[in-house]
Protein backbone atom coordinates (compact mmCIF):
# COMPACT_ATOMS: atom_id res chain seq x y z
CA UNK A 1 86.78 50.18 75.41
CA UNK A 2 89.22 49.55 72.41
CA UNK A 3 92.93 49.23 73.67
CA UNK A 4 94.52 49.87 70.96
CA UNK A 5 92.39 52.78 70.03
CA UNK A 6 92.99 53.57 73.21
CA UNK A 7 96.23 54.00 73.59
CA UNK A 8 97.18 55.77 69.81
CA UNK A 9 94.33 58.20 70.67
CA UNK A 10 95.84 59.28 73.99
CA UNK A 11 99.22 59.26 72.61
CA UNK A 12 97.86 61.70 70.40
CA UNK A 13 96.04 64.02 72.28
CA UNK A 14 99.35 64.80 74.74
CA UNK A 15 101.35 64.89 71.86
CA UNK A 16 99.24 67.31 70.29
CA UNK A 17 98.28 69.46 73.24
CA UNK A 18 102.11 69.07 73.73
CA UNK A 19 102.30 68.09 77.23
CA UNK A 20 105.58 69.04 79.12
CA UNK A 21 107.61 67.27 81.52
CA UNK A 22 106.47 67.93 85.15
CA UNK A 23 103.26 69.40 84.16
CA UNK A 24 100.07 69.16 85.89
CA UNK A 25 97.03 67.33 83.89
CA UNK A 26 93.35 67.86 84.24
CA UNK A 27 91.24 65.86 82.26
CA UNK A 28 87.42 66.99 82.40
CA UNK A 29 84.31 64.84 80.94
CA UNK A 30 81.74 62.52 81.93
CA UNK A 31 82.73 59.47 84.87
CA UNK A 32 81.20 56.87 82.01
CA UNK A 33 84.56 57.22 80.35
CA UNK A 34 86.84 56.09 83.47
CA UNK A 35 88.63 53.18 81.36
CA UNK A 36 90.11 56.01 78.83
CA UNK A 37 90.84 58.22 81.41
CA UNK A 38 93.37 55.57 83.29
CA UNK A 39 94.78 55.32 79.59
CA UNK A 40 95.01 59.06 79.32
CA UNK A 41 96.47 59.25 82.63
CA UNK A 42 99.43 56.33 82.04
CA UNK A 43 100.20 58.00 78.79
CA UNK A 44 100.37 61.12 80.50
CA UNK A 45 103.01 59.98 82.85
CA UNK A 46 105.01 58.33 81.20
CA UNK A 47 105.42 61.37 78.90
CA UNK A 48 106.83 63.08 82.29
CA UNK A 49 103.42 64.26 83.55
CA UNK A 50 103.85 65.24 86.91
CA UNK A 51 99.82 64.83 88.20
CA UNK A 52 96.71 64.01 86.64
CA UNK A 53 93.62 64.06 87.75
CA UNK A 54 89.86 64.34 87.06
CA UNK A 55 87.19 66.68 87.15
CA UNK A 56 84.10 65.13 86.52
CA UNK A 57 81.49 66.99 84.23
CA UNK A 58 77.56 65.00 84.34
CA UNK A 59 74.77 66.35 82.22
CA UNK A 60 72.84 63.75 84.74
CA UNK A 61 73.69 65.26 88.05
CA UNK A 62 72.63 68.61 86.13
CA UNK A 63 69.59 67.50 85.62
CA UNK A 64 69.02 66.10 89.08
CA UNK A 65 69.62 69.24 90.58
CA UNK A 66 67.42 71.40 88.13
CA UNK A 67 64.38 69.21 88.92
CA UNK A 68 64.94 68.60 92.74
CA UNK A 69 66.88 71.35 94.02
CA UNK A 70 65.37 73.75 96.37
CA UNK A 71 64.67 77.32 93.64
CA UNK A 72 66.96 79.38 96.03
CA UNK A 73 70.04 76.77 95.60
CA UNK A 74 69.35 76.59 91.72
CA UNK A 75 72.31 79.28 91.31
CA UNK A 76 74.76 78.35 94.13
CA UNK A 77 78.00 77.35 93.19
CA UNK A 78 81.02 76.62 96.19
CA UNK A 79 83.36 78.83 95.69
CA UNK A 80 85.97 76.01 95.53
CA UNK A 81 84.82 75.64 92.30
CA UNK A 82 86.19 79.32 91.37
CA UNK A 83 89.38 78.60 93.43
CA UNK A 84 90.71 75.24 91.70
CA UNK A 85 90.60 76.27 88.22
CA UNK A 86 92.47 79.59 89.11
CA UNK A 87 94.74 77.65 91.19
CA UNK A 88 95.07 75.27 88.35
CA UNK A 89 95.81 77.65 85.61
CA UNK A 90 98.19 79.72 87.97
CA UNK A 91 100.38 75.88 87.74
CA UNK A 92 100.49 76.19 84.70
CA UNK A 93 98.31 73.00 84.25
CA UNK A 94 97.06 71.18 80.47
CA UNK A 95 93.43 70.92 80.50
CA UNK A 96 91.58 68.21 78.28
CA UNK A 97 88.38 68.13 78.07
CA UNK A 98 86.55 65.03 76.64
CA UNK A 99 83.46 64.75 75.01
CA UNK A 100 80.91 62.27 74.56
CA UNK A 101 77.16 62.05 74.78
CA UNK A 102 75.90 59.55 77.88
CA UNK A 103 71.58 59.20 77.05
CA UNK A 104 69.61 61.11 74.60
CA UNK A 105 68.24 64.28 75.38
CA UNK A 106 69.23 64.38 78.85
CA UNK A 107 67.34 68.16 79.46
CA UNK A 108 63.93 67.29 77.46
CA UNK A 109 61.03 68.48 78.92
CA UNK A 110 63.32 69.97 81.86
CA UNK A 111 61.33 73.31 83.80
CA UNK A 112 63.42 75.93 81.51
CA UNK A 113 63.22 78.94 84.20
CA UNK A 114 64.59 76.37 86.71
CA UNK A 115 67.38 75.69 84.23
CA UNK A 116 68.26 78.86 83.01
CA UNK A 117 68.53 79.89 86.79
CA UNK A 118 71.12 77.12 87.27
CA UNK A 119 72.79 77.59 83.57
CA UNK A 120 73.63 81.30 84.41
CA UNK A 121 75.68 80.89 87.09
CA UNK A 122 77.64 78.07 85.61
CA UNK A 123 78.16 80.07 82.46
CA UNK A 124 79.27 83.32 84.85
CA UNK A 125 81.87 81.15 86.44
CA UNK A 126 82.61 79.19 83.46
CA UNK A 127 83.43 82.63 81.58
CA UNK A 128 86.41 83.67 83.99
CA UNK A 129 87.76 80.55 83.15
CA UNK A 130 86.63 80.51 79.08
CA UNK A 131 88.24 83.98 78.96
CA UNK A 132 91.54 82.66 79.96
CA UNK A 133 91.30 79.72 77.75
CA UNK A 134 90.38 81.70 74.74
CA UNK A 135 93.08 84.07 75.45
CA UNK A 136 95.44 80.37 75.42
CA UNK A 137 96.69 81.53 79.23
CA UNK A 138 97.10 77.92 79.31
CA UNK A 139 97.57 74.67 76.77
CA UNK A 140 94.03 73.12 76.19
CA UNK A 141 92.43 70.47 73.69
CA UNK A 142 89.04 69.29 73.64
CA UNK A 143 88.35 66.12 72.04
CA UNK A 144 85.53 63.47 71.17
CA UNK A 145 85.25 60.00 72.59
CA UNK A 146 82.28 57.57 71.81
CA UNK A 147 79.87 55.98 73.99
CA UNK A 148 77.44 53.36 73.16
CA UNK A 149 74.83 56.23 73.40
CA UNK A 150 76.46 58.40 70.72
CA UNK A 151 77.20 55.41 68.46
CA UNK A 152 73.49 54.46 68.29
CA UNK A 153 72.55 58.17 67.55
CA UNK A 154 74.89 58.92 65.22
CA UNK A 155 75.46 55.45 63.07
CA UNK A 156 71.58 54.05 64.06
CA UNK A 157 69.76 51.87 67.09
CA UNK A 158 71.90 48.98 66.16
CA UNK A 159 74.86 50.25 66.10
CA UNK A 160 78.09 48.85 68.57
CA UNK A 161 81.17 50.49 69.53
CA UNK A 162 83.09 48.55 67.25
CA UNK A 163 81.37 50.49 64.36
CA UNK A 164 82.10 53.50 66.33
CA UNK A 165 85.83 53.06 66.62
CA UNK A 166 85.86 51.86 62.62
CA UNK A 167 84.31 55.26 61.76
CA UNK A 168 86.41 57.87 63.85
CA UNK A 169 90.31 55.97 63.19
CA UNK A 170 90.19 58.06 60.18
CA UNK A 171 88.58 61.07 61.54
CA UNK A 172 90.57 61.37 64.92
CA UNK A 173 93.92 59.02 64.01
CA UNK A 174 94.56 60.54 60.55
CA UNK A 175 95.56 58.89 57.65
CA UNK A 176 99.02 56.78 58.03
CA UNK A 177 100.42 54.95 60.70
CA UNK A 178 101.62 57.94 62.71
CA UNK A 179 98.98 59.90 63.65
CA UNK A 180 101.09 62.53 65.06
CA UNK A 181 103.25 62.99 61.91
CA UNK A 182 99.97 63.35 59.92
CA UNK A 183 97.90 65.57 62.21
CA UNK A 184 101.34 68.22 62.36
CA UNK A 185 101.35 68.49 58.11
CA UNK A 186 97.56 68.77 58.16
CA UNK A 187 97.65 71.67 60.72
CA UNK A 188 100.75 73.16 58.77
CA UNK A 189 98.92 73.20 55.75
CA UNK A 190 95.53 74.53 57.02
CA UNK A 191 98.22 77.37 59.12
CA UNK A 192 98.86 78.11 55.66
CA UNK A 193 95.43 78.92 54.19
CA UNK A 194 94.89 81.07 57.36
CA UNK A 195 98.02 83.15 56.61
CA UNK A 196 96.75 83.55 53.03
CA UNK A 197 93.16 84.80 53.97
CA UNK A 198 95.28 87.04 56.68
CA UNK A 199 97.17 88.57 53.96
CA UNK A 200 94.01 89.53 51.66
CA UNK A 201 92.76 92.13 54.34
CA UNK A 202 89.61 91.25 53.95
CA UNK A 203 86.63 93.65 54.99
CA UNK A 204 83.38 92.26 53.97
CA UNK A 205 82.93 88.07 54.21
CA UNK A 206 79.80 87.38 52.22
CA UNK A 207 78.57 84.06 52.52
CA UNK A 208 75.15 82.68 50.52
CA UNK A 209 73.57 79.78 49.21
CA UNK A 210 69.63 78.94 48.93
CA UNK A 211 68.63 79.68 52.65
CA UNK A 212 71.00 81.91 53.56
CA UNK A 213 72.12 84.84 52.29
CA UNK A 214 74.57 86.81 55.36
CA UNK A 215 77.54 89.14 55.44
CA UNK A 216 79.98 89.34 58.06
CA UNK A 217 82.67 92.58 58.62
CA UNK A 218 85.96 92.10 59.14
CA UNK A 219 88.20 94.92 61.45
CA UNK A 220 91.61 95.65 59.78
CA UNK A 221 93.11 93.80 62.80
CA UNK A 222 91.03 90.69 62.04
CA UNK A 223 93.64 87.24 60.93
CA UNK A 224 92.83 84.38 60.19
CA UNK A 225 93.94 81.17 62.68
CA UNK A 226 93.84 78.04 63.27
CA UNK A 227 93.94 75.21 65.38
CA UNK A 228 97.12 75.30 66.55
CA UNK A 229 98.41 78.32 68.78
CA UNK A 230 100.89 78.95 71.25
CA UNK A 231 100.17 79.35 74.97
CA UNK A 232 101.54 82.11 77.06
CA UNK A 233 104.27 80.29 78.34
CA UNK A 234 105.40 79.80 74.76
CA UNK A 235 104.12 76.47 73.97
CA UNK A 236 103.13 75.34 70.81
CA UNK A 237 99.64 73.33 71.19
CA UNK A 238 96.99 72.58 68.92
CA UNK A 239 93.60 73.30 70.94
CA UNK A 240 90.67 70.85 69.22
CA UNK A 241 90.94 67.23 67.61
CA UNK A 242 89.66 67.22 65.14
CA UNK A 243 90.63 70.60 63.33
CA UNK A 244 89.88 71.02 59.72
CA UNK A 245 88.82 74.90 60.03
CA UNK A 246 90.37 78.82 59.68
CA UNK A 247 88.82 81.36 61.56
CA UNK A 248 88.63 84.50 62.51
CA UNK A 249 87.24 87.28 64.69
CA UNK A 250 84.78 89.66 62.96
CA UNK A 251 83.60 92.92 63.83
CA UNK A 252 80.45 91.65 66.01
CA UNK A 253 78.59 95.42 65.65
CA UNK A 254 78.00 94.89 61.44
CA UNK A 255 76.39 91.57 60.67
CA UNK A 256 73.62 91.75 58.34
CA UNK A 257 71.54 89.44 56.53
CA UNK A 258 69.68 86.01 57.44
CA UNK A 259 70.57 82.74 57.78
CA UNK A 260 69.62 78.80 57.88
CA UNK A 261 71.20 76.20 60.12
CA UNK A 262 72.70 73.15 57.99
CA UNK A 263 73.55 71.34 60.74
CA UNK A 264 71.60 70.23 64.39
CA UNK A 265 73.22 71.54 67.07
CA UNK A 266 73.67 71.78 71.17
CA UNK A 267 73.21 74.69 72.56
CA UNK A 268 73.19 74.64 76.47
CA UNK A 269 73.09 70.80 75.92
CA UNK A 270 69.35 71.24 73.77
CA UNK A 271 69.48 70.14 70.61
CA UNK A 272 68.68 72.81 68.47
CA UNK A 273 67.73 71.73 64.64
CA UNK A 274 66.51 74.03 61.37
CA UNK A 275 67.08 76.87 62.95
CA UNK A 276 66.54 80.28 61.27
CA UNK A 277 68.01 83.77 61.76
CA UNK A 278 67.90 87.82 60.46
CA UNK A 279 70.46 90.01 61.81
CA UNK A 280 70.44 93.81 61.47
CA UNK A 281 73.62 95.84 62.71
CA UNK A 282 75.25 92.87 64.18
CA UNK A 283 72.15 91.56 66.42
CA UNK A 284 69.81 88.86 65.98
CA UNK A 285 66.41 90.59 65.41
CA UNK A 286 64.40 87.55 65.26
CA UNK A 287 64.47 83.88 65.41
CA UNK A 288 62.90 80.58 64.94
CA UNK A 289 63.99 76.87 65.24
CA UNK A 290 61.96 73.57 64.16
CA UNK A 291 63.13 72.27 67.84
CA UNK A 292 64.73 74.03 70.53
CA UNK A 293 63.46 77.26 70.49
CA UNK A 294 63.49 77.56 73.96
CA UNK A 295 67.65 77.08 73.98
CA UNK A 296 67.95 79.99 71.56
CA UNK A 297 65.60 82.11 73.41
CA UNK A 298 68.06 81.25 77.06
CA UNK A 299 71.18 82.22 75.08
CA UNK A 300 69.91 85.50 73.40
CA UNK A 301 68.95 86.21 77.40
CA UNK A 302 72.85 87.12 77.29
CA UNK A 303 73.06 90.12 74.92
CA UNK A 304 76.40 89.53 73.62
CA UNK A 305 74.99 86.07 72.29
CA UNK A 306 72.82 88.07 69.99
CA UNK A 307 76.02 89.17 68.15
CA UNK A 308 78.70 87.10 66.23
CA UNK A 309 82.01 86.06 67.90
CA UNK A 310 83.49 83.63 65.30
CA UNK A 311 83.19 82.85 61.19
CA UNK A 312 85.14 79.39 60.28
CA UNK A 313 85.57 78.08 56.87
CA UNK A 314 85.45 74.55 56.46
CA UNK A 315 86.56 72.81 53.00
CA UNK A 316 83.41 69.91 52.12
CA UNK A 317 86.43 67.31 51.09
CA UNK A 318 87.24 67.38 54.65
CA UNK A 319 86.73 63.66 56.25
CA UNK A 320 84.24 64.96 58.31
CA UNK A 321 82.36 66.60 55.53
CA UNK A 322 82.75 62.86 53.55
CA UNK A 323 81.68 60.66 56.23
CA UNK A 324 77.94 62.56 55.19
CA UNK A 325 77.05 61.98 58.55
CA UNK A 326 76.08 64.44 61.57
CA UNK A 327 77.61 64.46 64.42
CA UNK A 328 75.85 65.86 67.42
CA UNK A 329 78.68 66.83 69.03
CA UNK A 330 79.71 70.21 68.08
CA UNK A 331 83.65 69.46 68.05
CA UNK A 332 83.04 67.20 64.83
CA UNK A 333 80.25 68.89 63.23
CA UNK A 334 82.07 72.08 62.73
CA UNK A 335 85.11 70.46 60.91
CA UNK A 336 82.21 69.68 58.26
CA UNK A 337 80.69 72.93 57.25
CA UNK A 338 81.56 76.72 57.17
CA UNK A 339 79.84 77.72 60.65
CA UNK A 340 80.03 80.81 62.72
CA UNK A 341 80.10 81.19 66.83
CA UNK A 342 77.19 83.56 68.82
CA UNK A 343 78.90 85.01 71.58
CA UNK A 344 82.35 85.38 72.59
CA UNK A 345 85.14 85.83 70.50
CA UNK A 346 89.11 85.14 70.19
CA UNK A 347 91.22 87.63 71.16
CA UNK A 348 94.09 86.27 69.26
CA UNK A 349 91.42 86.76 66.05
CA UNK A 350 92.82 90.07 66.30
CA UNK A 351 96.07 91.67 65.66
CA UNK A 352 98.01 92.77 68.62
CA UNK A 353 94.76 92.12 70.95
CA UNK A 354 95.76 90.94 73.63
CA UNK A 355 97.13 94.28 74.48
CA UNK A 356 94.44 96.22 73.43
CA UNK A 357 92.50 97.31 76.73
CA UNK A 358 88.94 96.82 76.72
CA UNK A 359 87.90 100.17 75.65
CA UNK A 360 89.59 99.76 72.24
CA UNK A 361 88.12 96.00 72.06
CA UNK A 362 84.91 97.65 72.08
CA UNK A 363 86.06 100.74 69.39
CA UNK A 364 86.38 97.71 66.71
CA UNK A 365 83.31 95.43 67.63
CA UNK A 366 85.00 92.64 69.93
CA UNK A 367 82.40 90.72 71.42
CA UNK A 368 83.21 89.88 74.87
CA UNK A 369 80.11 87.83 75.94
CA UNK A 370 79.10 84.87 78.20
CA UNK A 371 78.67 82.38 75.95
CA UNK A 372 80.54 81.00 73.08
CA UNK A 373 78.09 78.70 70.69
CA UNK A 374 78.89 77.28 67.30
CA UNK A 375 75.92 76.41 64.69
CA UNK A 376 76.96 75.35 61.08
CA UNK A 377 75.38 77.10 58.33
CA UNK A 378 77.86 75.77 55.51
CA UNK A 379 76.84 72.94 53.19
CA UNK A 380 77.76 71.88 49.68
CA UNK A 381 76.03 74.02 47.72
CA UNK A 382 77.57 77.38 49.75
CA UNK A 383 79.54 80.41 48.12
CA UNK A 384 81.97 82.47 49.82
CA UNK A 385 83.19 85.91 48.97
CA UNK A 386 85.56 88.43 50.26
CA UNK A 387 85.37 92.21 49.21
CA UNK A 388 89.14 93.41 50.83
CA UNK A 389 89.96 96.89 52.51
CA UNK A 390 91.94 97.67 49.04
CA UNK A 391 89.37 97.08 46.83
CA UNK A 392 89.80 93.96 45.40
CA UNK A 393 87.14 91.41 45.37
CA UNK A 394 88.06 87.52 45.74
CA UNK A 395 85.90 84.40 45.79
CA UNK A 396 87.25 82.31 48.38
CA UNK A 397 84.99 79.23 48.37
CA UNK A 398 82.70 77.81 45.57
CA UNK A 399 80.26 75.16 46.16
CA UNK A 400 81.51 74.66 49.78
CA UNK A 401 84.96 74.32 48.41
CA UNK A 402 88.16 76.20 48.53
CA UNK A 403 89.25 77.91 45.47
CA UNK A 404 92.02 79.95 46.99
């Protein structure tokens, strides 16, 4: 625990998930981080919250009931479960969700039809609820805290917190005293690149460098976001911390081309690493990964994951990108590279869709699936090009950087 840390991080987060007077707070994440969540939860009163609380989320007790559950339990789920988080979103409530990693490679050698029995049902309830999110029904943030377990992975076996703490400040806090103040003119100025790549009407994104070589299509209701939306209620919130990215929602029936991870990832918490792709009319057609094949081949069980939900540019001068580092936490990594999402898409990707019904979603390629799963595939040597609905041809990033 750093106090001070502490305390400008969670003074942060509500300000930045914009937390209203007599609202309801839900923070969900792991039980090891208890001593941030009182801090979270004294910030968030004070700040006129008017009940927090938490919902616990273990990998461990996952795992415990994978291996020792009885197979015909593997996929129950109390319908409680369902209940609370409609309840909770029918408030009104904030939801934060905090991530961290609590022992390396919690699932390794786990029994992978016992856990892709127990995986699907938490992903079909999980959906009604990601749906909703997505579709910012509610204000939401999800946000990175370390542990002594992701500090040693990420920075080395000898590795303390206190190196931890010294190497997010300027990843999480900003740069400047008031983190706030600098978080709101970074978000206004990456809201203005997205507004930019909006206005080119873009139709083909073509993205290549030595290992991958991929183009995405773009509906002419496809803009460009970015971290910072506005909930139904009217609320402006920004929705991940950190946020470096634009993105948008392409059409998910057209991807072509193949393409190499840059970055390792976690897919259905197992890491996935140099992991290889060819997609023909918008579907994976084949596959291979140096480790954690067996993730890859549970998500493409889900159809929908075959296809492409997301593409996000990332600039390489971002301080993610700097710190040269990965990660393993999918929050961070993706603020370092151009990456793309398998599965489910944004709605607000689209212009005017969230009152399209589903039938026209489907007419321009939305891909409404179970999952939702970014995997970088940007690094420094990466080229970006757009060929736009008028005609016109732009390059929009050379060398991994911006250019536009």
């Amino acid at each position: 625990m750093n106090t001070e840390f502490d305390t400008k991080y969670a003074h942060l987060i509500l300000a930045m998930v914009n937390l209203q007077k007599g609202q309801r707070v839900i923070i969900r994440g792991e039980p090891i981080l208890w001593d941030f969540y009182q801090t979270l939860s004294e910030q968030a009163y004070k700040q006129g919250a008017s009940h927090v609380e938490v919902w616990p989320l273990s990998q461990q007790l996952q795992r415990i009931k994978v291996d020792y559950a009885q197979e015909q339990h593997l996929s129950y789920l109390p319908q409680d479960l369902f209940i609370r988080y409609h309840q909770a979103l029918k408030e009104n409530a904030v939801f934060i969700r905090v991530h961290t990693l609590i022992e390396e490679d919690v699932f390794h050698g786990v029994d992978s039809h016992r856990y892709a029995i127990c995986n699907k049902q938490y992903a079909n309830m999980n959906k009604k609820f990601l749906d909703k999110v997505m579709a910012d029904e509610c204000q939401w943030i999800v946000v990175l805290y370390p542990s002594r377990a992701w500090t040693q992975r990420v920075l080395g076996p000898t590795a303390d917190l206190r190196e931890a703490f010294e190497l997010l400040t300027p990843i999480l806090l900003g740069q400047g005293d008031d983190a706030v103040a600098w978080w709101k003119q970074n978000n206004k100025q990456v809201h203005m690149r997205a507004q930019k790549l909006t206005q080119l009407h873009i139709q083909t994104l073509h993205i290549y460098n030595e290992k991958t070589n991929l183009t995405f299509y773009l509906s002419e209701r496809s803009q460009w976001l970015n971290a910072t939306t506005v909930s139904r209620s009217g609320i402006s919130f920004m929705c991940n911390l950190p946020s470096f990215e634009v993105f948008t929602t392409p059409d998910c029936r057209k991807t072509h081309g193949s393409v190499m991870l840059t970055r390792p990832v976690e897919i259905n918490d197992l890491l996935v690493e140099d992991a290889y792709f060819e997609f023909e009319e918008g579907k994976v057609t084949s596959f291979s990964a140096k480790k954690g094949q067996e993730a890859l081949r549970i998500l493409f069980e889900d159809p929908g994951s075959r296809r492409i939900g997301e593409i996000a540019l990332v600039d390489k001068h971002s301080p993610v990108a700097r710190s040269r580092l990965f990660f393993y936490d999918t929050l961070v990594d993706e603020n370092a590279a151009i990456h793309m999402a398998f599965g489910q898409a944004y709605i607000q990707g689209l212009e005017g869709g969230a009152r399209m019904k589903e039938q026209q979603l489907d007419d321009i390629g939305f891909n409404n699936a179970t999952y939702h799963s970014d995997v970088m595939i940007g690094d420094e040597h990466t080229q970006v090009e757009a060929n736009c609905y008028d005609g016109r041809t732009y390059r929009i990033m050379e060398s991994g950087e911006f250019v536009i």
